[in-house]
PDB file of N, CA and C in Angstrom:
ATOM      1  N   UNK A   1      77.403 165.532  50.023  1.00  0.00           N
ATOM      2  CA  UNK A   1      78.120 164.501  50.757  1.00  0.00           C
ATOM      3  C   UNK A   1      78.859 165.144  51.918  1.00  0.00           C
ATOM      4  N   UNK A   2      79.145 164.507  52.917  1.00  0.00           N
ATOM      5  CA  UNK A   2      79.602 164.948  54.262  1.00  0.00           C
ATOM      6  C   UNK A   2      80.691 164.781  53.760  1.00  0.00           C
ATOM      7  N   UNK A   3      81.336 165.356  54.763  1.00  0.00           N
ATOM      8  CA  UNK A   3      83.547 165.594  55.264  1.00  0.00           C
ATOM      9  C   UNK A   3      83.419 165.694  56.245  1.00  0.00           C
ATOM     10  N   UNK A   4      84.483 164.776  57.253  1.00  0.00           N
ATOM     11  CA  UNK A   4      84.840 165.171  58.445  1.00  0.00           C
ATOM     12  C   UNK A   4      86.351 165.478  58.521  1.00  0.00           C
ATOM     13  N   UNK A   5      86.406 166.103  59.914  1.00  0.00           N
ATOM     14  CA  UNK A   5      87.621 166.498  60.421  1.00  0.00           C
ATOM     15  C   UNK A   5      87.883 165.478  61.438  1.00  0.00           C
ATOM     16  N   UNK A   6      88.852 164.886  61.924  1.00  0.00           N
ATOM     17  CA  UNK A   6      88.556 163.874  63.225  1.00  0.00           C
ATOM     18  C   UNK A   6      90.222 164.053  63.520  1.00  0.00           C
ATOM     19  N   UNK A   7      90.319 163.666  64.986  1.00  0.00           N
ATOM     20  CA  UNK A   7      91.520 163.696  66.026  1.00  0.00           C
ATOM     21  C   UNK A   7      91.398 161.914  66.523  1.00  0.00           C
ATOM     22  N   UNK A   8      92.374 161.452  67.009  1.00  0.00           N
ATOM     23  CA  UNK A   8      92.215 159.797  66.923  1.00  0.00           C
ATOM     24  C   UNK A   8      93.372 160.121  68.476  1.00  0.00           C
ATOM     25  N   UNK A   9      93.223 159.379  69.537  1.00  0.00           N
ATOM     26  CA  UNK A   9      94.790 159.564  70.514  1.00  0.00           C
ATOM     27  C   UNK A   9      95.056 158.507  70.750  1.00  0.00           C
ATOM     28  N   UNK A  10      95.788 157.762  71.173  1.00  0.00           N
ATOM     29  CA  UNK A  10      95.745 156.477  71.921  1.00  0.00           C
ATOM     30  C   UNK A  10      95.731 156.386  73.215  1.00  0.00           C
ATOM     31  N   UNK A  11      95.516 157.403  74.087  1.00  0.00           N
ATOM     32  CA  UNK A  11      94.947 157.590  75.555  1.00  0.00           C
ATOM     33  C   UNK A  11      94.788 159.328  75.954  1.00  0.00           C
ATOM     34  N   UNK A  12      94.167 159.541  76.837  1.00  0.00           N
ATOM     35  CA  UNK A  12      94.208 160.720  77.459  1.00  0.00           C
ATOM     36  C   UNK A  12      95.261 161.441  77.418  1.00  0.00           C
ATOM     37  N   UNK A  13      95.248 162.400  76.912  1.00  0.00           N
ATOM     38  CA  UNK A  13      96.861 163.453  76.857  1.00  0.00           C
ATOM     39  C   UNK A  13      97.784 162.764  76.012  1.00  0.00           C
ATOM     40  N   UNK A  14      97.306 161.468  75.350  1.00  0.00           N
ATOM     41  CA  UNK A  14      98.532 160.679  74.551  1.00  0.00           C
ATOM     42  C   UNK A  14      99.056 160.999  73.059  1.00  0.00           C
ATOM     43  N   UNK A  15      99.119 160.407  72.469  1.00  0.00           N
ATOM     44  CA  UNK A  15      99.913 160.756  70.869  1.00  0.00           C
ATOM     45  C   UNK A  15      98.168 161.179  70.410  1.00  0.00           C
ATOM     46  N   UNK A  16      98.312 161.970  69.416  1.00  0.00           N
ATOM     47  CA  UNK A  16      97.573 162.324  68.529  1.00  0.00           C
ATOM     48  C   UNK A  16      97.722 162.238  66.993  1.00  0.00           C
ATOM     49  N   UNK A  17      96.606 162.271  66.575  1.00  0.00           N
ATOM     50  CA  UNK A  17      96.219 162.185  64.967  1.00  0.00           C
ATOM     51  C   UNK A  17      95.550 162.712  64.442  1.00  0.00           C
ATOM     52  N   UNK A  18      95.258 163.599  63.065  1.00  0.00           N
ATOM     53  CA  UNK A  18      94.440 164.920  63.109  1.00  0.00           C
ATOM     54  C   UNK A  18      94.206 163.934  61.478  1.00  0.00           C
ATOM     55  N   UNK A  19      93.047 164.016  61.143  1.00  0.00           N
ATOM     56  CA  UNK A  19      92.561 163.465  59.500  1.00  0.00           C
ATOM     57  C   UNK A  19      91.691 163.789  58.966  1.00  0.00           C
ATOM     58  N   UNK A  20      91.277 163.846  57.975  1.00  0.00           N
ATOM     59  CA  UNK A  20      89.962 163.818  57.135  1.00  0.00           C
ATOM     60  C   UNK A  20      89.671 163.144  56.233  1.00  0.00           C
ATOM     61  N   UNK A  21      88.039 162.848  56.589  1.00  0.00           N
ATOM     62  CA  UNK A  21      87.528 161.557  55.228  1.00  0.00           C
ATOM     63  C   UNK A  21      86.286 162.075  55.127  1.00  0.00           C
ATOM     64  N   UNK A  22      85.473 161.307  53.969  1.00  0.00           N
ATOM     65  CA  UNK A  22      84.575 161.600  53.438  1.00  0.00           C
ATOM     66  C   UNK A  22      83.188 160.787  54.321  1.00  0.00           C
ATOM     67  N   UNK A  23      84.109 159.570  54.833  1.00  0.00           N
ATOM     68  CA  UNK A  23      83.629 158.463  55.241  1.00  0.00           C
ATOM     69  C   UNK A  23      83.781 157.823  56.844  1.00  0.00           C
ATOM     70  N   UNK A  24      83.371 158.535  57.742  1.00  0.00           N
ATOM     71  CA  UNK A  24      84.200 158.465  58.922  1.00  0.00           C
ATOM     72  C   UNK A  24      83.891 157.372  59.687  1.00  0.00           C
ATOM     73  N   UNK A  25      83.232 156.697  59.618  1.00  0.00           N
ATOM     74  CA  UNK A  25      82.967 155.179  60.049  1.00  0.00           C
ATOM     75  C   UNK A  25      83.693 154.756  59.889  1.00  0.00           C
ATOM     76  N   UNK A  26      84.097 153.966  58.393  1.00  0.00           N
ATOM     77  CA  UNK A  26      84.642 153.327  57.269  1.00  0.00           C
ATOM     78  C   UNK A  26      85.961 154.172  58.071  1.00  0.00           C
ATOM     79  N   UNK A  27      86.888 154.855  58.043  1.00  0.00           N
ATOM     80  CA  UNK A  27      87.776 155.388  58.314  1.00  0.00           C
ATOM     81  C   UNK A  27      88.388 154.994  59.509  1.00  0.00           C
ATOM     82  N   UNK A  28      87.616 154.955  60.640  1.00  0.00           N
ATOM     83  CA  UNK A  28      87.963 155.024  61.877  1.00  0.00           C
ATOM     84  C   UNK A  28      88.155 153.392  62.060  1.00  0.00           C
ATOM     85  N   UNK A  29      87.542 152.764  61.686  1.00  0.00           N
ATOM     86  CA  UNK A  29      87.487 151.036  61.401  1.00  0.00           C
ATOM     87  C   UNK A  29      88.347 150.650  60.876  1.00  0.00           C
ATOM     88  N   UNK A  30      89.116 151.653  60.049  1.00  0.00           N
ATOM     89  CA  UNK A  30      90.242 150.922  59.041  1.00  0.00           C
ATOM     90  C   UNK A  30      91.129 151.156  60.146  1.00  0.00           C
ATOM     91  N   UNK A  31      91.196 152.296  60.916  1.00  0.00           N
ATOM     92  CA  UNK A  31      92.462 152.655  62.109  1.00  0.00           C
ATOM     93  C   UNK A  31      92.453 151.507  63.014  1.00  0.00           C
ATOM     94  N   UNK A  32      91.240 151.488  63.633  1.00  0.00           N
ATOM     95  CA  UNK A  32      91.084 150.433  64.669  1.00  0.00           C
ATOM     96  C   UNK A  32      91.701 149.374  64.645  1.00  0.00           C
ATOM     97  N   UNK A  33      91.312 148.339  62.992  1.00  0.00           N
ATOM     98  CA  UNK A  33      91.611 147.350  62.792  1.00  0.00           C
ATOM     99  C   UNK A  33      92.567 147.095  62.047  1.00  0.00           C
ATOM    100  N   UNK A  34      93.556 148.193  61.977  1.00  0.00           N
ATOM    101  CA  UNK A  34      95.052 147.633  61.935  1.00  0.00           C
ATOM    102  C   UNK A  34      94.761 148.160  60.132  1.00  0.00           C
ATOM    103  N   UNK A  35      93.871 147.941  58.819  1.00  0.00           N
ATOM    104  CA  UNK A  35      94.092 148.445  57.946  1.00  0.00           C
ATOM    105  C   UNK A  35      94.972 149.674  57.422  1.00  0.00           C
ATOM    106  N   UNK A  36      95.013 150.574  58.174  1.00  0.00           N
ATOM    107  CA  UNK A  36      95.321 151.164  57.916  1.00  0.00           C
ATOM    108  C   UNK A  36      96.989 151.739  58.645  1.00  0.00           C
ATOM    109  N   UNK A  37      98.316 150.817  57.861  1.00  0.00           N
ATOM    110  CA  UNK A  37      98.964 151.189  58.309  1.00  0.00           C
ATOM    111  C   UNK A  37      99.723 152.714  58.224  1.00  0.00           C
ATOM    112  N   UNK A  38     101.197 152.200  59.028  1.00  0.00           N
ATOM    113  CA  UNK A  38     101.970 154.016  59.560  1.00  0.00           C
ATOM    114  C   UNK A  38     101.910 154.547  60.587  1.00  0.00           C
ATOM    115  N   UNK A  39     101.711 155.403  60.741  1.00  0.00           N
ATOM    116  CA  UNK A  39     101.170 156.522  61.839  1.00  0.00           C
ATOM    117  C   UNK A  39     101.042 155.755  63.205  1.00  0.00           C
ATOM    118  N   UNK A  40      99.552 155.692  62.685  1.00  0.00           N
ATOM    119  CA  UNK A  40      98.370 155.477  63.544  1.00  0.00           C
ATOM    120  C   UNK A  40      98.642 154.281  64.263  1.00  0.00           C
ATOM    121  N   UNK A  41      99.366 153.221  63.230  1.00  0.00           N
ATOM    122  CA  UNK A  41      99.334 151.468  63.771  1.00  0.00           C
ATOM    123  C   UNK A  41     100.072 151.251  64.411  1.00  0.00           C
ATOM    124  N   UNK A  42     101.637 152.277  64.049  1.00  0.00           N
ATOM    125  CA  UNK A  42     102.889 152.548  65.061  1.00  0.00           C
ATOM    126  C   UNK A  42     103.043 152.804  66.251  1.00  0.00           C
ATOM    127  N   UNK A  43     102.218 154.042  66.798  1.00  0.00           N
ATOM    128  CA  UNK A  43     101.718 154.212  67.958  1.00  0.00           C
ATOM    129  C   UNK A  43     100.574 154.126  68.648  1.00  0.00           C
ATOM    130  N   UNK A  44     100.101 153.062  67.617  1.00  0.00           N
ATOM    131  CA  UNK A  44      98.829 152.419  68.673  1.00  0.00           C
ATOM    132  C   UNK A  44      97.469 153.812  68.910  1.00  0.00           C
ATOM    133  N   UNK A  45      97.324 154.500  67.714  1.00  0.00           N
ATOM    134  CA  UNK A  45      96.396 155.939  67.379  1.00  0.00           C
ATOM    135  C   UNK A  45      95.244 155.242  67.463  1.00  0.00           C
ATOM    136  N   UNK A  46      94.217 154.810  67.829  1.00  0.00           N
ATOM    137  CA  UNK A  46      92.760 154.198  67.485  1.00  0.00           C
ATOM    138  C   UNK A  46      91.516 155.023  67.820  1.00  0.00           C
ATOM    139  N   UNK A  47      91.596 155.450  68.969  1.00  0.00           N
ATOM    140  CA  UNK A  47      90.498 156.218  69.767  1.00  0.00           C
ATOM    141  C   UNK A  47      90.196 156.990  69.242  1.00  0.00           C
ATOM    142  N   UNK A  48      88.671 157.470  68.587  1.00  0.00           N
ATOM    143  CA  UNK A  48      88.138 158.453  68.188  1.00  0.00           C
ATOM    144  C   UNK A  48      87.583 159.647  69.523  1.00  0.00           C
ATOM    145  N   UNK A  49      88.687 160.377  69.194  1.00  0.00           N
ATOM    146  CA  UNK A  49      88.047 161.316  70.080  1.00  0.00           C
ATOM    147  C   UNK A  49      87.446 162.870  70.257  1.00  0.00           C
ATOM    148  N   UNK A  50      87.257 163.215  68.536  1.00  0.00           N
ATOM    149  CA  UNK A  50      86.529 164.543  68.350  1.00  0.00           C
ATOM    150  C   UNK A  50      86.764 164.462  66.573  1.00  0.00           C
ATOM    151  N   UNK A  51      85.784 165.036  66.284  1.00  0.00           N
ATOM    152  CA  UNK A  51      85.322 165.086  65.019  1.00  0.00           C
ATOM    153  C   UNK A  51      84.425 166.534  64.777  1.00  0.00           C
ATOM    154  N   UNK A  52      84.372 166.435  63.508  1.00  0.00           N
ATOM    155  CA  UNK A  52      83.806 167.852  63.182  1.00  0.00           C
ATOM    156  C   UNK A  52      82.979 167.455  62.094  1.00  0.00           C
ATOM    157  N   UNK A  53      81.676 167.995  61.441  1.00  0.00           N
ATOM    158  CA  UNK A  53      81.166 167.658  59.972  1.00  0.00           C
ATOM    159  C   UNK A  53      80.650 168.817  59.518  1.00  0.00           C
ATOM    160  N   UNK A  54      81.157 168.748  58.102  1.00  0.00           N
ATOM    161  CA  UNK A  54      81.336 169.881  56.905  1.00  0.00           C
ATOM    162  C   UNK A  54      80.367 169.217  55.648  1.00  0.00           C
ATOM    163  N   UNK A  55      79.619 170.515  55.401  1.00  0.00           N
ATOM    164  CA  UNK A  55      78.573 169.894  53.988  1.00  0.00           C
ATOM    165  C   UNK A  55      80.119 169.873  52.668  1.00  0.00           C
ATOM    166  N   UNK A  56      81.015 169.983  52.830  1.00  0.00           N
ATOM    167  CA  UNK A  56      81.802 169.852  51.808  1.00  0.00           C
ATOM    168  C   UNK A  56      83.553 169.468  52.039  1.00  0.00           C
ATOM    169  N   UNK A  57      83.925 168.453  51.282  1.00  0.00           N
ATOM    170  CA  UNK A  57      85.189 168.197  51.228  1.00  0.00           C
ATOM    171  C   UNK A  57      86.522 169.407  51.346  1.00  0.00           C
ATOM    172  N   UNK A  58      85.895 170.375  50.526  1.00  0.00           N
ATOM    173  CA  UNK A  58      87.319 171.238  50.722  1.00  0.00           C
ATOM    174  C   UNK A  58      87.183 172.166  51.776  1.00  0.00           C
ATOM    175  N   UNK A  59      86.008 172.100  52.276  1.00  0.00           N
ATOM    176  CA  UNK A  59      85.838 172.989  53.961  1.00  0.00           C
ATOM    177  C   UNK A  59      86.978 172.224  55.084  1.00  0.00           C
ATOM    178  N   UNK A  60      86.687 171.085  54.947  1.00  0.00           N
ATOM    179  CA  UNK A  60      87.016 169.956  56.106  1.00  0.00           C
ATOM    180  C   UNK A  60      88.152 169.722  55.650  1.00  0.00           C
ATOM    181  N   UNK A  61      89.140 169.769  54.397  1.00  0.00           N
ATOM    182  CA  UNK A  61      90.325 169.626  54.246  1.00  0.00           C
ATOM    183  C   UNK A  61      91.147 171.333  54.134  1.00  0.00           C
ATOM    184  N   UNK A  62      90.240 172.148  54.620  1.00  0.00           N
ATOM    185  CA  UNK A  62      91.013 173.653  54.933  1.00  0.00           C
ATOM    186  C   UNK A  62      91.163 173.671  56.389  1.00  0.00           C
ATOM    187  N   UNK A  63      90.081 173.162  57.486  1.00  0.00           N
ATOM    188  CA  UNK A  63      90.163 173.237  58.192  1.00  0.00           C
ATOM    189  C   UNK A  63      91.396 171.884  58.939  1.00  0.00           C
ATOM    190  N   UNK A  64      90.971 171.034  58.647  1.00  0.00           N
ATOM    191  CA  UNK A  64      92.458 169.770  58.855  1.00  0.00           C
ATOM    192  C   UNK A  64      94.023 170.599  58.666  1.00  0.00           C
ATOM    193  N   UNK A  65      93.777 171.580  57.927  1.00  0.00           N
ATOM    194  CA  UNK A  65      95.015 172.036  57.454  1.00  0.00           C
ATOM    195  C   UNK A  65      95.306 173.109  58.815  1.00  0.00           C
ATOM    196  N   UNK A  66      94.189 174.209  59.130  1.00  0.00           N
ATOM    197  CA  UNK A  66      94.182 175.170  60.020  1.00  0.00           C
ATOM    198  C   UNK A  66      94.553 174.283  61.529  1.00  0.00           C
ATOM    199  N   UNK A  67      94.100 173.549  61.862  1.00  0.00           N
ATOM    200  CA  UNK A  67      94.307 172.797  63.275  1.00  0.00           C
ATOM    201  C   UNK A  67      95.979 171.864  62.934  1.00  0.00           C
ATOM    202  N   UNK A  68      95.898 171.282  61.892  1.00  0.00           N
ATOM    203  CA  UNK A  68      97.487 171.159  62.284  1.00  0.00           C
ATOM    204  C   UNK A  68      98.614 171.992  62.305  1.00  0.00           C
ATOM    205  N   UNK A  69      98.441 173.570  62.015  1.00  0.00           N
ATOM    206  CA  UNK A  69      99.424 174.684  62.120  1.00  0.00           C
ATOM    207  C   UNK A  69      99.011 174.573  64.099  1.00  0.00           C
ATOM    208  N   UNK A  70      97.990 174.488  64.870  1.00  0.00           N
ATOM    209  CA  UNK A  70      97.980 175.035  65.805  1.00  0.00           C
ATOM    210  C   UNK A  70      98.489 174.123  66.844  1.00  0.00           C
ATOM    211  N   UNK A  71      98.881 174.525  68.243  1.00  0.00           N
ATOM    212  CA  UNK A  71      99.389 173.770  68.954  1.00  0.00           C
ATOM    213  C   UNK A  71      99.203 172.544  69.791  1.00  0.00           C
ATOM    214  N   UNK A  72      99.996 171.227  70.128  1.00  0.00           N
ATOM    215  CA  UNK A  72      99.059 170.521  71.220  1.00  0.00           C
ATOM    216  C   UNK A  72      98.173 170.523  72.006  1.00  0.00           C
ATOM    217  N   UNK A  73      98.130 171.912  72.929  1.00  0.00           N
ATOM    218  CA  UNK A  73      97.875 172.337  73.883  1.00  0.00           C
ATOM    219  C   UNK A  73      96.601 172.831  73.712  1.00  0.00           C
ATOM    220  N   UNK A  74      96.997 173.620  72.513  1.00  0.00           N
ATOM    221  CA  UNK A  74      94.978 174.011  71.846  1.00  0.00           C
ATOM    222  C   UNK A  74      94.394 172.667  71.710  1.00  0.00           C
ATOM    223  N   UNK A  75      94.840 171.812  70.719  1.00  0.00           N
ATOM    224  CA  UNK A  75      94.317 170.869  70.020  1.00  0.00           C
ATOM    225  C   UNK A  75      93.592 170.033  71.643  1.00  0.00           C
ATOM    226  N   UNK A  76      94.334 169.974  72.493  1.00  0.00           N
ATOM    227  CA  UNK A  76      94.112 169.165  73.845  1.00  0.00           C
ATOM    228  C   UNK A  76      92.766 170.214  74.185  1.00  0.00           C
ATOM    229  N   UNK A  77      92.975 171.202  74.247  1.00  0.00           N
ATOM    230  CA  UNK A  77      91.822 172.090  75.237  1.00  0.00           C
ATOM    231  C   UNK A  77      90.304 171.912  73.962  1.00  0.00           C
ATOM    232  N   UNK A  78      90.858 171.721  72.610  1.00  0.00           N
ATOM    233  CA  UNK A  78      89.452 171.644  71.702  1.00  0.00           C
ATOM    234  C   UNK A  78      88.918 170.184  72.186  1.00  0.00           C
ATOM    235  N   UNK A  79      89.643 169.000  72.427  1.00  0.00           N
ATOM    236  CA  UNK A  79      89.288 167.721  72.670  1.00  0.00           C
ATOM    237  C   UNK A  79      88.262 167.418  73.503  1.00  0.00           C
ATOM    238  N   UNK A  80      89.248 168.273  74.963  1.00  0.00           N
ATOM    239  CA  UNK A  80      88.552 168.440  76.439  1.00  0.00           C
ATOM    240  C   UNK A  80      87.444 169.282  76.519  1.00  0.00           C
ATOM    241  N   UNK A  81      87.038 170.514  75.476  1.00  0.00           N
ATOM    242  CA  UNK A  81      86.055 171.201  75.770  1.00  0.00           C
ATOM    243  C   UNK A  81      84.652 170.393  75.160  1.00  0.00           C
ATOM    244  N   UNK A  82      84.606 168.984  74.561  1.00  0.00           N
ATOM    245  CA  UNK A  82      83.851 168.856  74.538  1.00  0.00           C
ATOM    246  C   UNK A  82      82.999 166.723  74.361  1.00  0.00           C
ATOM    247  N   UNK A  83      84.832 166.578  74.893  1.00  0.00           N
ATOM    248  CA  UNK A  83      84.925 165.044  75.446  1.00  0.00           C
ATOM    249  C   UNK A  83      86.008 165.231  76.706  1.00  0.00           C
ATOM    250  N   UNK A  84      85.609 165.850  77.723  1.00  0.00           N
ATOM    251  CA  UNK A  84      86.401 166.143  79.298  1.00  0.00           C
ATOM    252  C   UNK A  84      87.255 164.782  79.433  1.00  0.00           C
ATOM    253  N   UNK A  85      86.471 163.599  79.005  1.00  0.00           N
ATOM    254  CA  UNK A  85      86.793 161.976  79.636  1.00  0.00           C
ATOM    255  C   UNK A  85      87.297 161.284  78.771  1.00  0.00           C
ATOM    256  N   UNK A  86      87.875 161.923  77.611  1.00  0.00           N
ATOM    257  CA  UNK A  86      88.611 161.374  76.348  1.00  0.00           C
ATOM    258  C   UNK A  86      88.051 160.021  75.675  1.00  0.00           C
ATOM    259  N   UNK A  87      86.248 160.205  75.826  1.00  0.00           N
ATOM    260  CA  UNK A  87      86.176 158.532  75.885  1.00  0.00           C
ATOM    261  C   UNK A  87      86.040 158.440  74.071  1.00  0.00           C
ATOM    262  N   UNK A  88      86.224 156.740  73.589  1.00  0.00           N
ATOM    263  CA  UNK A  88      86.002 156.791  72.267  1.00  0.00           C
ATOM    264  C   UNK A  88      84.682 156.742  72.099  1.00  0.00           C
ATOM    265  N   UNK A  89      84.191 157.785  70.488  1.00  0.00           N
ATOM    266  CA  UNK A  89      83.648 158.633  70.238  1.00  0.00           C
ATOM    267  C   UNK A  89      83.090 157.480  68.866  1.00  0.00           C
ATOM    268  N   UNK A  90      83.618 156.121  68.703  1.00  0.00           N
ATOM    269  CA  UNK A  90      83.720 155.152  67.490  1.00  0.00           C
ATOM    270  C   UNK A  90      82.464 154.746  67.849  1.00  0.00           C
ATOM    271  N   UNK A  91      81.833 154.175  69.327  1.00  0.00           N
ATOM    272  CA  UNK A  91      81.021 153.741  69.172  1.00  0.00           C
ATOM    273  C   UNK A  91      79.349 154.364  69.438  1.00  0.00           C
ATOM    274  N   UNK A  92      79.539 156.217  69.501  1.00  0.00           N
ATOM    275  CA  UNK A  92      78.438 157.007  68.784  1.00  0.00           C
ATOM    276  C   UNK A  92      78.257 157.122  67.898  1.00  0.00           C
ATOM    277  N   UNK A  93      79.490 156.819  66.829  1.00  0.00           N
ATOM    278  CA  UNK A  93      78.611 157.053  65.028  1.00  0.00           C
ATOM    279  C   UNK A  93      78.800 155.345  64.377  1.00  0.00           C
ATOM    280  N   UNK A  94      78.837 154.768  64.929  1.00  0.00           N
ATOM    281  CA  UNK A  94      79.021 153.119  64.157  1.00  0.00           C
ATOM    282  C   UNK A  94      78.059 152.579  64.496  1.00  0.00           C
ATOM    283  N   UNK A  95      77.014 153.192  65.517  1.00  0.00           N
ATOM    284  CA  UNK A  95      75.870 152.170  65.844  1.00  0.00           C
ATOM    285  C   UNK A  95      75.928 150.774  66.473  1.00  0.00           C
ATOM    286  N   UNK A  96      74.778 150.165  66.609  1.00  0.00           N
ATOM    287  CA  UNK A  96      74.980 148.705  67.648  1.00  0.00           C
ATOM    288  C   UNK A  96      76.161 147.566  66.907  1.00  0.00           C
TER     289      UNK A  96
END
């Protein structure tokens, strides 16, 4: 079974969110659509904007752990090195 790692912002350079699920569709849908309160619903977190996938749960919850010790500034330059245009990233893995 897959694990992801995923970052969520609510705009370019904006608030961030660092998570992991088993289920990252299902996950990112619950953010979007308000299910999932706290955090995310407070400051308006929705945008999927980088993700990672691990053949195993406790890879992807070591690494969730390693990126939130590290700084904004990294976390911003991992985003940008490989979504420059911060665009959401929800509607490459959710399909039509």
């Amino acid at each position: 079974m897959s694990a992801y790692v995923y970052i969520l912002a609510s705009k370019p350079n904006g608030t961030l969110y660092l998570g992991v699920t088993s289920d990252l569709v299902k996950r990112i849908y619950q953010h979007k659509s308000g299910e999932t309160k706290g955090f995310t619903e407070r400051h308006d977190v929705r945008n999927l904007v980088y993700f990672e996938i691990f053949d195993d749960i406790r890879n992807a919850i070591e690494r969730e752990k390693a990126l939130k010790f590290r700084k904004r500034k990294w976390k911003i330059e991992l985003i940008e090195k490989d979504n420059p245009h911060w665009l959401d990233l929800y509607t490459t893995i959710s399909g039509p």
